[in-house]
N, C-alpha and C. Protein backbone atom coordinates (compact mmCIF):
# COMPACT_ATOMS: atom_id res chain seq x y z
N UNK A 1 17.87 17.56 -12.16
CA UNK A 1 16.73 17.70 -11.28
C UNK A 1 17.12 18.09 -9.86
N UNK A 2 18.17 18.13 -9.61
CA UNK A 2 18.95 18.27 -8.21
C UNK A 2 18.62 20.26 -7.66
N UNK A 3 18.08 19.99 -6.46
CA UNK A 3 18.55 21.22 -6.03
C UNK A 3 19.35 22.14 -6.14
N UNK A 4 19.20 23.43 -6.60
CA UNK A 4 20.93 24.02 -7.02
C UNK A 4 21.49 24.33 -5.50
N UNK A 5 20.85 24.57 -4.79
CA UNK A 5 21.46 24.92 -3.35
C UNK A 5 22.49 23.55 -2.62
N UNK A 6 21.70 22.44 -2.70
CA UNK A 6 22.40 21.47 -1.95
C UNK A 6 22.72 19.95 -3.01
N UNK A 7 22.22 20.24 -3.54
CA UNK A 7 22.38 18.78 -4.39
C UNK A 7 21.56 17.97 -4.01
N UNK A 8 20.58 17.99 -3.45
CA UNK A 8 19.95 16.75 -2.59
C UNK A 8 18.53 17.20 -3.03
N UNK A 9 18.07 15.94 -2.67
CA UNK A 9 16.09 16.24 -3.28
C UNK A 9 15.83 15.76 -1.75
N UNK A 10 14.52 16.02 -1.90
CA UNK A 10 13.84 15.84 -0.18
C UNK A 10 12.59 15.01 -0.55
N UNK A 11 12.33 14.50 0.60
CA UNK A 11 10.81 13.30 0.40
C UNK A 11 10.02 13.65 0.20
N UNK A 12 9.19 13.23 -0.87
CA UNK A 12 7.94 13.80 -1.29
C UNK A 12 8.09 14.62 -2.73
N UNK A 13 9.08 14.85 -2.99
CA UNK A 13 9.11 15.56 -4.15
C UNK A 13 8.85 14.62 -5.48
N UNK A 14 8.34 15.38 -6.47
CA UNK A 14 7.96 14.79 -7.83
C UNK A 14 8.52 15.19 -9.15
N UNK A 15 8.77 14.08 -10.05
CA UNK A 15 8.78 15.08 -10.98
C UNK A 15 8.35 14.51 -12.89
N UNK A 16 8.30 15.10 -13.35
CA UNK A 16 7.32 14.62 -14.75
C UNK A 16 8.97 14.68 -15.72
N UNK A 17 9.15 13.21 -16.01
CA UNK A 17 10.25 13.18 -17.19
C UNK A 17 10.09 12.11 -17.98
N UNK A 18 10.63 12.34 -19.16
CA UNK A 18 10.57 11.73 -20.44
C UNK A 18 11.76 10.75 -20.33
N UNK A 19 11.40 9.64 -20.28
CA UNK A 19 12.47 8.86 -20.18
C UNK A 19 13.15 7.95 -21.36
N UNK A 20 14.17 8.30 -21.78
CA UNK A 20 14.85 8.20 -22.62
C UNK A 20 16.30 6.82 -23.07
N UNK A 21 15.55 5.77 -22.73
CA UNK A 21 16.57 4.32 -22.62
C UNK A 21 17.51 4.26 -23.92
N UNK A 22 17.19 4.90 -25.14
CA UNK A 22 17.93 4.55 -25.73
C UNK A 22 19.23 5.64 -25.36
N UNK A 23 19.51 6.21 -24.65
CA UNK A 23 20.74 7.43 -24.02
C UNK A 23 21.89 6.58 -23.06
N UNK A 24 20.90 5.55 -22.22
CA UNK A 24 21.64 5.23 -21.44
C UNK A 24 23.22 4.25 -22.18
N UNK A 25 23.15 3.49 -22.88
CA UNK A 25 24.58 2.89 -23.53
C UNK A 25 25.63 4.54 -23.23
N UNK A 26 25.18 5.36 -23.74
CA UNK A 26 26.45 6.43 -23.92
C UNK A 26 26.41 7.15 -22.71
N UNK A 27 25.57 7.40 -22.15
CA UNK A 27 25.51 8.13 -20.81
C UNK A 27 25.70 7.56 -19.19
N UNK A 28 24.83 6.59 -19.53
CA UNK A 28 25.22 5.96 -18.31
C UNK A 28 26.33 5.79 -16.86
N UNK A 29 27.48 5.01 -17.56
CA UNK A 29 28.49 5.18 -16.74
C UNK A 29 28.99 7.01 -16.43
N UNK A 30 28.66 7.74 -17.41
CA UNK A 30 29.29 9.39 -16.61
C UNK A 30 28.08 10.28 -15.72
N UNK A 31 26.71 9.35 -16.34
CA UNK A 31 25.81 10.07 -14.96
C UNK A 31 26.00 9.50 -14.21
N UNK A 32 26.61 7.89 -13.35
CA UNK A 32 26.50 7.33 -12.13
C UNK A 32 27.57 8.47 -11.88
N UNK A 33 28.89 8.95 -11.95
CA UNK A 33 29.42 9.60 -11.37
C UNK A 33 29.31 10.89 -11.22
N UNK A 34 28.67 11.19 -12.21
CA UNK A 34 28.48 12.71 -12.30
C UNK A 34 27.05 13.54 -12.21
N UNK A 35 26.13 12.82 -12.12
CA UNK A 35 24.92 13.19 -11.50
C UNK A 35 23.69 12.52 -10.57
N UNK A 36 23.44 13.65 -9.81
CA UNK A 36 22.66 13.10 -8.45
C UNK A 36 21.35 12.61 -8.72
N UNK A 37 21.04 12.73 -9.94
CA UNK A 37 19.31 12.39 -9.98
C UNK A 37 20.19 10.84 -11.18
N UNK A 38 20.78 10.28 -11.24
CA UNK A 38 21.23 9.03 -11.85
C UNK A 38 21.85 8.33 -10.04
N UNK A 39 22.49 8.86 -9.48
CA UNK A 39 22.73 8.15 -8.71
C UNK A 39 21.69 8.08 -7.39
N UNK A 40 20.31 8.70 -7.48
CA UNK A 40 19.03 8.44 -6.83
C UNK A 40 18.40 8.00 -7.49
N UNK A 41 18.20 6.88 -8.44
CA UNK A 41 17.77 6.18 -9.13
C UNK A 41 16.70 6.53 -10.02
N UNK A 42 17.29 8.06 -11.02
CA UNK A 42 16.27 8.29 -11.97
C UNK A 42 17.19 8.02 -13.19
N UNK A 43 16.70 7.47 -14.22
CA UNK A 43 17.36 6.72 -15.45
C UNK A 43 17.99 8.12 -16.43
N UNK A 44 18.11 7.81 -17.59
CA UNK A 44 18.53 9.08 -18.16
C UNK A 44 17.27 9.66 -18.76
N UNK A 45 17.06 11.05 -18.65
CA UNK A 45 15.71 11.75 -18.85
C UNK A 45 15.83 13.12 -19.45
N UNK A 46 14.48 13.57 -20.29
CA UNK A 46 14.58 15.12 -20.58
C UNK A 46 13.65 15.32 -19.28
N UNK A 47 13.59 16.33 -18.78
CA UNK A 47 12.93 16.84 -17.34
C UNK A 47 11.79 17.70 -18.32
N UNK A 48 10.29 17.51 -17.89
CA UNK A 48 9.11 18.01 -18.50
C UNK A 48 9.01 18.95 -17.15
N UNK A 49 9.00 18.62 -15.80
CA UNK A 49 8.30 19.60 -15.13
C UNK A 49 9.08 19.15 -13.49
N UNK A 50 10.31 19.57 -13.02
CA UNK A 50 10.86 19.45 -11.83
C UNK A 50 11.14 20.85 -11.02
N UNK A 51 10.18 20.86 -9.76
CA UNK A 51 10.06 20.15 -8.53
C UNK A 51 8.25 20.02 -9.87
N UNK A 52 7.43 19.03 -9.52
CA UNK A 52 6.43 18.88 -9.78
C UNK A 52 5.60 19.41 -8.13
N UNK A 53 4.08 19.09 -8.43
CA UNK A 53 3.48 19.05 -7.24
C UNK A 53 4.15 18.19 -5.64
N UNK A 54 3.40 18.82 -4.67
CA UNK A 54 4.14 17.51 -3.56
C UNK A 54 3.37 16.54 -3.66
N UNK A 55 3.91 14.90 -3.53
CA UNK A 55 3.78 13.74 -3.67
C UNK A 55 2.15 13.45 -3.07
N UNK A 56 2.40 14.16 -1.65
CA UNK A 56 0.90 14.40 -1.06
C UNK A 56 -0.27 14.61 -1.79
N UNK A 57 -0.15 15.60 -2.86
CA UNK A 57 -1.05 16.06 -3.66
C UNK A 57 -0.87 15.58 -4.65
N UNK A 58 -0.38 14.61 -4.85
CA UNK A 58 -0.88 13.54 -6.26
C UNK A 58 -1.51 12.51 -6.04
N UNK A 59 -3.11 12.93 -6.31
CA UNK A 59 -3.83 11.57 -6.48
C UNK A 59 -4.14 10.76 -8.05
N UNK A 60 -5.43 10.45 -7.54
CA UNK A 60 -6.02 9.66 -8.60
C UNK A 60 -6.76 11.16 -9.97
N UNK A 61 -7.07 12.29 -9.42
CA UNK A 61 -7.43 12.94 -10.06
C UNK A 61 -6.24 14.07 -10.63
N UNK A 62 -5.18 13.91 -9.55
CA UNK A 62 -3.84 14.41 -10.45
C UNK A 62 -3.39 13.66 -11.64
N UNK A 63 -3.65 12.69 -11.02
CA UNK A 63 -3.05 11.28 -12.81
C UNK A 63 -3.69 11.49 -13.67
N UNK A 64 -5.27 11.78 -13.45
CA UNK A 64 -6.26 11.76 -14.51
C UNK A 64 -5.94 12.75 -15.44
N UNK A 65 -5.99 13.84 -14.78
CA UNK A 65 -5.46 15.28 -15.32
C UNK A 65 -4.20 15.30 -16.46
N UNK A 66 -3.28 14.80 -15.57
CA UNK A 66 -2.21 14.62 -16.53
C UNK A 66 -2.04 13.28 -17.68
N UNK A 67 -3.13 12.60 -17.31
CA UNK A 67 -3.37 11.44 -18.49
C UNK A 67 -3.95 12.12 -19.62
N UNK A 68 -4.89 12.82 -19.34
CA UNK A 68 -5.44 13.67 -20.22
C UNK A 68 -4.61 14.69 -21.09
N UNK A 69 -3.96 15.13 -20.35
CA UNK A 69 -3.04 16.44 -20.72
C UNK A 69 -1.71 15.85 -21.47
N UNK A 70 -1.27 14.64 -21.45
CA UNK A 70 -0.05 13.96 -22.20
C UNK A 70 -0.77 13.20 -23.32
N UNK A 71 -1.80 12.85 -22.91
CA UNK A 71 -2.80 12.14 -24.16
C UNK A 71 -2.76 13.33 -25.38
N UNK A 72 -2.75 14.24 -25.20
CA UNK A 72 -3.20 15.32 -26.35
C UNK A 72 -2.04 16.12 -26.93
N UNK A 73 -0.94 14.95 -26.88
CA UNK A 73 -0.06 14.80 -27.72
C UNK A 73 0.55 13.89 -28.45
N UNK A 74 1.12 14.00 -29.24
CA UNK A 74 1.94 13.14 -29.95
C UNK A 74 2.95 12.30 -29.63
N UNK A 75 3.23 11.34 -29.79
CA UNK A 75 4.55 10.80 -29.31
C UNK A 75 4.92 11.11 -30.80
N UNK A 76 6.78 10.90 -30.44
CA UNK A 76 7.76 11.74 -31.39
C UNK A 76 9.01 11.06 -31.67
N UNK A 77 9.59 11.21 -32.78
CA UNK A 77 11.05 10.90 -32.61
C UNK A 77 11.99 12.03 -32.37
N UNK A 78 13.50 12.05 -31.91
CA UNK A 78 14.29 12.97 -31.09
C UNK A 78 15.51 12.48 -31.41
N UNK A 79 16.64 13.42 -31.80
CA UNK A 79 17.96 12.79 -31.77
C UNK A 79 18.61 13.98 -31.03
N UNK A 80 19.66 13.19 -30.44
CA UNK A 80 20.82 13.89 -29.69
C UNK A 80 21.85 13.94 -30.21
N UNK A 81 22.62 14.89 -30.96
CA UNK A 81 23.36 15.43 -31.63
C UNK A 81 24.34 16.10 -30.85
N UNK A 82 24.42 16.71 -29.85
CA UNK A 82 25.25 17.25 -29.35
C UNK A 82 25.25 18.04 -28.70
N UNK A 83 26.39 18.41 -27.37
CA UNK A 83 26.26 18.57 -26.08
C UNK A 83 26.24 20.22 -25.69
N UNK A 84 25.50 20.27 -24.65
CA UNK A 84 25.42 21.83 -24.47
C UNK A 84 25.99 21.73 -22.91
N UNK A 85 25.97 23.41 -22.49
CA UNK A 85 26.28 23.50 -21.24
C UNK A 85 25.58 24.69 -20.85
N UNK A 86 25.30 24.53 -19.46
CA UNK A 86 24.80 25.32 -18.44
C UNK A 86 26.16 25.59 -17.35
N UNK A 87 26.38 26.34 -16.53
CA UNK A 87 27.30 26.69 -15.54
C UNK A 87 27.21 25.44 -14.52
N UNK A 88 28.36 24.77 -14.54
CA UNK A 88 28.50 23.38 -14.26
C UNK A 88 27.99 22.28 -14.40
N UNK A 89 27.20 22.13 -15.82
CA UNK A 89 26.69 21.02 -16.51
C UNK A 89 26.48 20.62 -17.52
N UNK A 90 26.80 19.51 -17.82
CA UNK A 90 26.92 19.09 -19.32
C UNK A 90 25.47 18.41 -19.70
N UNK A 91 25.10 18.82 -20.59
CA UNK A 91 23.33 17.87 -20.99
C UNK A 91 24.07 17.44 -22.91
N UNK A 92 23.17 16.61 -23.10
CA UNK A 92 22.78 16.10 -24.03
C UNK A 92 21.30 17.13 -25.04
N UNK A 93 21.84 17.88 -25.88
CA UNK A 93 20.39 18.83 -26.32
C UNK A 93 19.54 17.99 -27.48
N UNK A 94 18.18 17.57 -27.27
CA UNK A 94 17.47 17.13 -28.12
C UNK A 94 16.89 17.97 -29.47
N UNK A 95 16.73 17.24 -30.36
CA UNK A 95 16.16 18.32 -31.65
C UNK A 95 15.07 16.91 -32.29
N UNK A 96 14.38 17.76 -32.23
CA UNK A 96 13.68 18.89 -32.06
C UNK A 96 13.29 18.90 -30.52
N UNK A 97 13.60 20.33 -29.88
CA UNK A 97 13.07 20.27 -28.83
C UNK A 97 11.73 20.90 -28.24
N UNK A 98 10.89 21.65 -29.18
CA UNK A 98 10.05 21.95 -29.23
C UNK A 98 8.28 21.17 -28.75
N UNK A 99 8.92 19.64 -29.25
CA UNK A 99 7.74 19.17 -28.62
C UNK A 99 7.73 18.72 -26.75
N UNK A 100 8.63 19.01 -26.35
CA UNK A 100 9.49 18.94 -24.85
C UNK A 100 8.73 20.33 -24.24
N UNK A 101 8.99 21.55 -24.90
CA UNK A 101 8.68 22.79 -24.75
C UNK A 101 6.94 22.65 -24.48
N UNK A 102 6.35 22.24 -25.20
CA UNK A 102 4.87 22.15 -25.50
C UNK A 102 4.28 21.52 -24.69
N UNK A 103 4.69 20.10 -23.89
CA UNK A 103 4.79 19.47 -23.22
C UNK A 103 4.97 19.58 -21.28
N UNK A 104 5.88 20.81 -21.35
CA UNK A 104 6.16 21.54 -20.42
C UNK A 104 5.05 22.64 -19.72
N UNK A 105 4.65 23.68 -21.25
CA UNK A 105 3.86 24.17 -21.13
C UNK A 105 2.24 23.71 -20.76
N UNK A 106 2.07 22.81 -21.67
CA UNK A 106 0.51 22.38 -21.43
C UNK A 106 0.07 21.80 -19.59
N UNK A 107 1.36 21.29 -19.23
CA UNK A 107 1.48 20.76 -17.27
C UNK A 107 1.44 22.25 -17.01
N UNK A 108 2.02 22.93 -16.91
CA UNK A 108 2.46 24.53 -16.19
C UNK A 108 1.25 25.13 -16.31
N UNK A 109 0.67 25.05 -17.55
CA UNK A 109 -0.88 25.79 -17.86
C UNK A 109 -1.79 25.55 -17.43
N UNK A 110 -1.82 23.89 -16.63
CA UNK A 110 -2.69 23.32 -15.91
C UNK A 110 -2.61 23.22 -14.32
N UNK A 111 -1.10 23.69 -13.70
CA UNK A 111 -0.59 23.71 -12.76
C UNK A 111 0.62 25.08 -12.35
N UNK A 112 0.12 26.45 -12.24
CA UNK A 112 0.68 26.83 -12.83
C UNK A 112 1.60 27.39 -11.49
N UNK A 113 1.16 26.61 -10.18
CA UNK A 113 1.80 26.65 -8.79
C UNK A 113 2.60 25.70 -8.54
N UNK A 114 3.63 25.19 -9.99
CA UNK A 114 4.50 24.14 -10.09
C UNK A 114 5.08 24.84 -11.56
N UNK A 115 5.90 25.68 -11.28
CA UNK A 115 6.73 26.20 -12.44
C UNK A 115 8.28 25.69 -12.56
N UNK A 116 8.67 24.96 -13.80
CA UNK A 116 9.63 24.20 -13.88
C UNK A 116 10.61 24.98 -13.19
N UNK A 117 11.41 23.93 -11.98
CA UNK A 117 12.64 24.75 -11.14
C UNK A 117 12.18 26.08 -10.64
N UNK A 118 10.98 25.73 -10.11
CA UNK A 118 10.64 26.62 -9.15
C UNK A 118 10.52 28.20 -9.82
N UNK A 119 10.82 28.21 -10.83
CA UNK A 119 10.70 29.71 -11.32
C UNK A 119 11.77 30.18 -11.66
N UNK A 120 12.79 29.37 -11.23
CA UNK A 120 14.36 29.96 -11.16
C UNK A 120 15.09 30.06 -12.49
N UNK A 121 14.48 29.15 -13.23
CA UNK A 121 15.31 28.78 -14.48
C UNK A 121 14.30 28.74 -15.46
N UNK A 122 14.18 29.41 -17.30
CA UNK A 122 13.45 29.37 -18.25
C UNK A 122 13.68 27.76 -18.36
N UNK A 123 12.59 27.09 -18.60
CA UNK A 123 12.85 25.65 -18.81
C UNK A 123 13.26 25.54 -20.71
N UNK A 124 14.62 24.39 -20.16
CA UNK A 124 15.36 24.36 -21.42
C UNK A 124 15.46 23.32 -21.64
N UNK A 125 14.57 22.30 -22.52
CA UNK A 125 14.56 20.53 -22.62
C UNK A 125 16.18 20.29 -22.68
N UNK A 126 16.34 19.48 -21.82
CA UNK A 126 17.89 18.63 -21.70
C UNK A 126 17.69 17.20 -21.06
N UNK A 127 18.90 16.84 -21.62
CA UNK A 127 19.20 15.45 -21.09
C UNK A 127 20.94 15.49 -20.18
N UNK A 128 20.17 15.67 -18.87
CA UNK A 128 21.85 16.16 -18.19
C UNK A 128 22.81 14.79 -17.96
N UNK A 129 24.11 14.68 -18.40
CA UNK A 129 24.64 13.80 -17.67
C UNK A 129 25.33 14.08 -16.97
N UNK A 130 26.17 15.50 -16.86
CA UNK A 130 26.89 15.66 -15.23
C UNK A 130 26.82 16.99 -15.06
N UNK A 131 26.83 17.14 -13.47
CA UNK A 131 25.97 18.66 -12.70
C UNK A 131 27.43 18.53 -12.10
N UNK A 132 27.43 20.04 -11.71
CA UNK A 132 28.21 20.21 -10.25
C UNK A 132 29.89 20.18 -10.10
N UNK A 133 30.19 19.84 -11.73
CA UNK A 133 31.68 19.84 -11.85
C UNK A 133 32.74 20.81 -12.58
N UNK A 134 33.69 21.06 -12.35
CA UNK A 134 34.61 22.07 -13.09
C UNK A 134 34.24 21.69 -14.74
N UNK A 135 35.30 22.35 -15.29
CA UNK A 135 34.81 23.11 -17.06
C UNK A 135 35.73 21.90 -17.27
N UNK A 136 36.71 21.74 -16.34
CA UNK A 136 38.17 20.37 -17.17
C UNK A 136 37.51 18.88 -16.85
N UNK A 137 36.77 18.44 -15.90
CA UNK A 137 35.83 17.51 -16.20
C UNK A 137 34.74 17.28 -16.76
N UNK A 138 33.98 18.25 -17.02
CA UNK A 138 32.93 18.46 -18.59
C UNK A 138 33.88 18.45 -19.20
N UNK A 139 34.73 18.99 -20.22
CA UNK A 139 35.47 18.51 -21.16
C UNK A 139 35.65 17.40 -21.54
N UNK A 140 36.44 16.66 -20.39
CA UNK A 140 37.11 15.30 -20.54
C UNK A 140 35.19 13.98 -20.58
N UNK A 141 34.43 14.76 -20.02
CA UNK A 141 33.02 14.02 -20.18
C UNK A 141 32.97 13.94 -21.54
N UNK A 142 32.66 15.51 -22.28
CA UNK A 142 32.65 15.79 -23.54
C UNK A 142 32.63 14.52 -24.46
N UNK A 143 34.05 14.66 -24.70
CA UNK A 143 35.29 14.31 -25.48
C UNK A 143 35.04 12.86 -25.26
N UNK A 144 34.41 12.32 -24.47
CA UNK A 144 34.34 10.93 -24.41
C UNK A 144 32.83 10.43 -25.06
N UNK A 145 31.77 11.28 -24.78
CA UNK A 145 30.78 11.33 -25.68
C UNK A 145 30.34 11.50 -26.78
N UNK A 146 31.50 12.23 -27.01
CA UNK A 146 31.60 13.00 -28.97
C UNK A 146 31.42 11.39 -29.61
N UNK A 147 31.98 10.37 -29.38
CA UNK A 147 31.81 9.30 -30.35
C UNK A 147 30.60 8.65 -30.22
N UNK A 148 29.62 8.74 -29.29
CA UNK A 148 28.46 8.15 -29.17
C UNK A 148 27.13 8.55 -29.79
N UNK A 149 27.96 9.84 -30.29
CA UNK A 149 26.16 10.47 -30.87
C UNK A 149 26.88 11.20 -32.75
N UNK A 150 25.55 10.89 -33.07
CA UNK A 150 23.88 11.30 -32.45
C UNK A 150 23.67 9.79 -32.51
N UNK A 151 22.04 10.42 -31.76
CA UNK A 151 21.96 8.96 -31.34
C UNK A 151 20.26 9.38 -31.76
N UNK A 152 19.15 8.43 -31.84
CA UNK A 152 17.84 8.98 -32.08
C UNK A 152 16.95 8.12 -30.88
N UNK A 153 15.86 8.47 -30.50
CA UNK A 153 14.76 7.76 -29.76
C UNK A 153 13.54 8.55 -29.74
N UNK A 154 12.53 7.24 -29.83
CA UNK A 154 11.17 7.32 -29.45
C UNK A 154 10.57 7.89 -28.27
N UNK A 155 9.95 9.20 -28.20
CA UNK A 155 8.96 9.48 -26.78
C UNK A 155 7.71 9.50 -27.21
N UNK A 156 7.25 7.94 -26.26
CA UNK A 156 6.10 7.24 -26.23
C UNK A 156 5.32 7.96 -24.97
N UNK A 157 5.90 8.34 -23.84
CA UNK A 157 5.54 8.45 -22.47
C UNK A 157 6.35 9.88 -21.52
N UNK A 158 5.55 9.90 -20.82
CA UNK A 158 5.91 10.77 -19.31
C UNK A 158 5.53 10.12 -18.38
N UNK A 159 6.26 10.26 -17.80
CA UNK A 159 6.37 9.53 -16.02
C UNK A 159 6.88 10.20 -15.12
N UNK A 160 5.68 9.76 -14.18
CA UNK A 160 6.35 10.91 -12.71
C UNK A 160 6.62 9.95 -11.64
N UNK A 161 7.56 10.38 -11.51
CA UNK A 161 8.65 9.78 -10.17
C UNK A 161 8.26 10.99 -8.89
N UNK A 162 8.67 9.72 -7.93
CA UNK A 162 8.42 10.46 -6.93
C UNK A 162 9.78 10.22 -5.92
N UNK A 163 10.16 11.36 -4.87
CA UNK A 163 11.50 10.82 -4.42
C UNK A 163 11.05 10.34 -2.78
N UNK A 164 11.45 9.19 -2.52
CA UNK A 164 11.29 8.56 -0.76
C UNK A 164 11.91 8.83 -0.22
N UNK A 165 12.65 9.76 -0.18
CA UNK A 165 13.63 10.27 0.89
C UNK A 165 14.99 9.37 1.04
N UNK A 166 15.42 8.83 -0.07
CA UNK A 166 16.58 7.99 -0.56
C UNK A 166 16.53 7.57 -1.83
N UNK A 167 15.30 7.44 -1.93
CA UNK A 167 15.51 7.32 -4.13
C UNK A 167 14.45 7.40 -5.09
N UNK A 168 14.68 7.98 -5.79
CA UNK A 168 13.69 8.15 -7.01
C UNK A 168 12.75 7.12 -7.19
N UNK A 169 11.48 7.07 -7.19
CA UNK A 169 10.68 5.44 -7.34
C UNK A 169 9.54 6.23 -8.35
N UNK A 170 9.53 5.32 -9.88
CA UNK A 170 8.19 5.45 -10.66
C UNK A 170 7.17 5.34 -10.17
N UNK A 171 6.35 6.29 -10.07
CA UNK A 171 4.54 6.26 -9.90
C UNK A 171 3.96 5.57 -11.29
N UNK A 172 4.05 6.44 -11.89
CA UNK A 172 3.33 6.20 -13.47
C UNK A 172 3.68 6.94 -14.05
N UNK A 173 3.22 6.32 -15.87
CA UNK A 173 3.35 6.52 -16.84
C UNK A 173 1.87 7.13 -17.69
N UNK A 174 2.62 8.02 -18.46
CA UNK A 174 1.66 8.70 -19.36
C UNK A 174 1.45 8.71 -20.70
N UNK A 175 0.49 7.84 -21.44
CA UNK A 175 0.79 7.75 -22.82
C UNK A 175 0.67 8.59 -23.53
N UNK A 176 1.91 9.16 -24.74
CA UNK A 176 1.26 10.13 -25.69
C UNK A 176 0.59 9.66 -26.41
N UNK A 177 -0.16 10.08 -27.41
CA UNK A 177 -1.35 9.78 -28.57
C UNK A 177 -0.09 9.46 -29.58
């Protein structure tokens, strides 16, 4: 979820993720070191929709909206099988990731002046555990994860966090059907 320019998120920013507890046992300790949205206190997550709206502009009728709009899906099961990469990052890839995709889309279709990563990037459901590092420390991340998966979990919910200008803090939660 980190800025690609600076690494840093700024106050007020939001963002819609699937939060994923059963990841943390295997992930955990290599996102505190290796990624900035774990060490600003967002848990381990697939990202539905980052930068979201500004914080400003989430009210009571933004929640509604998106209560509605996560309601008219399914909650799902998901396993993590194994690790992908982006140019300095290692994620965790979910399968099926399609209902992540759908999920993405139906917010974007409703908001469509909040396009995942700003426009910059085709949104690709992941679960990142480290940004920002050479190919010989993804490796050695790798290689230490290979024994933890696959692993499977329940997405019951979306939740949007919002950042205070020092750390990630839950707003709310969104039930799927």
């Amino acid at each position: 979820m980190a800025d690609d320019e600076s690494g840093r998120f700024a106050a007020g920013q939001t963002a819609l993720v699937v939060p994923v507890p059963e990841a943390e046992p295997s992930v955990r300790s290599w996102r505190k070191r290796f990624d900035p949205a774990a060490q600003a206190g967002v848990p381990a997550h697939v990202t539905v929709v980052f930068p979201f709206l500004p914080a400003s502009l989430v009210g009571a009728a933004t929640c509604a909206a998106l209560d509605e709009i996560v309601g008219r899906h399914r909650s799902f099961d998901v396993r993590f099988e194994e690790c992908g990469r982006f140019p300095g990052v290692l994620y965790l890839a979910p399968v099926p990731d399609a209902p992540f995709r759908r999920l993405t889309q139906a917010v974007v279709e409703r908001w469509p002046e909040a396009p995942p990563y700003g426009g910059k990037y085709d949104p690709h459901p992941h679960l990142t555990v480290a940004q920002g590092q050479d190919e010989a420390v993804l490796d050695e991340i790798e290689v230490g994860l290979r024994p933890c998966l696959p692993f499977a979990a329940r997405v019951p919910t979306v939740d949007l966090v919002v950042h205070s200008g020092t750390e990630w803090q839950h707003r709310a939660s969104f039930a799927l059907r």
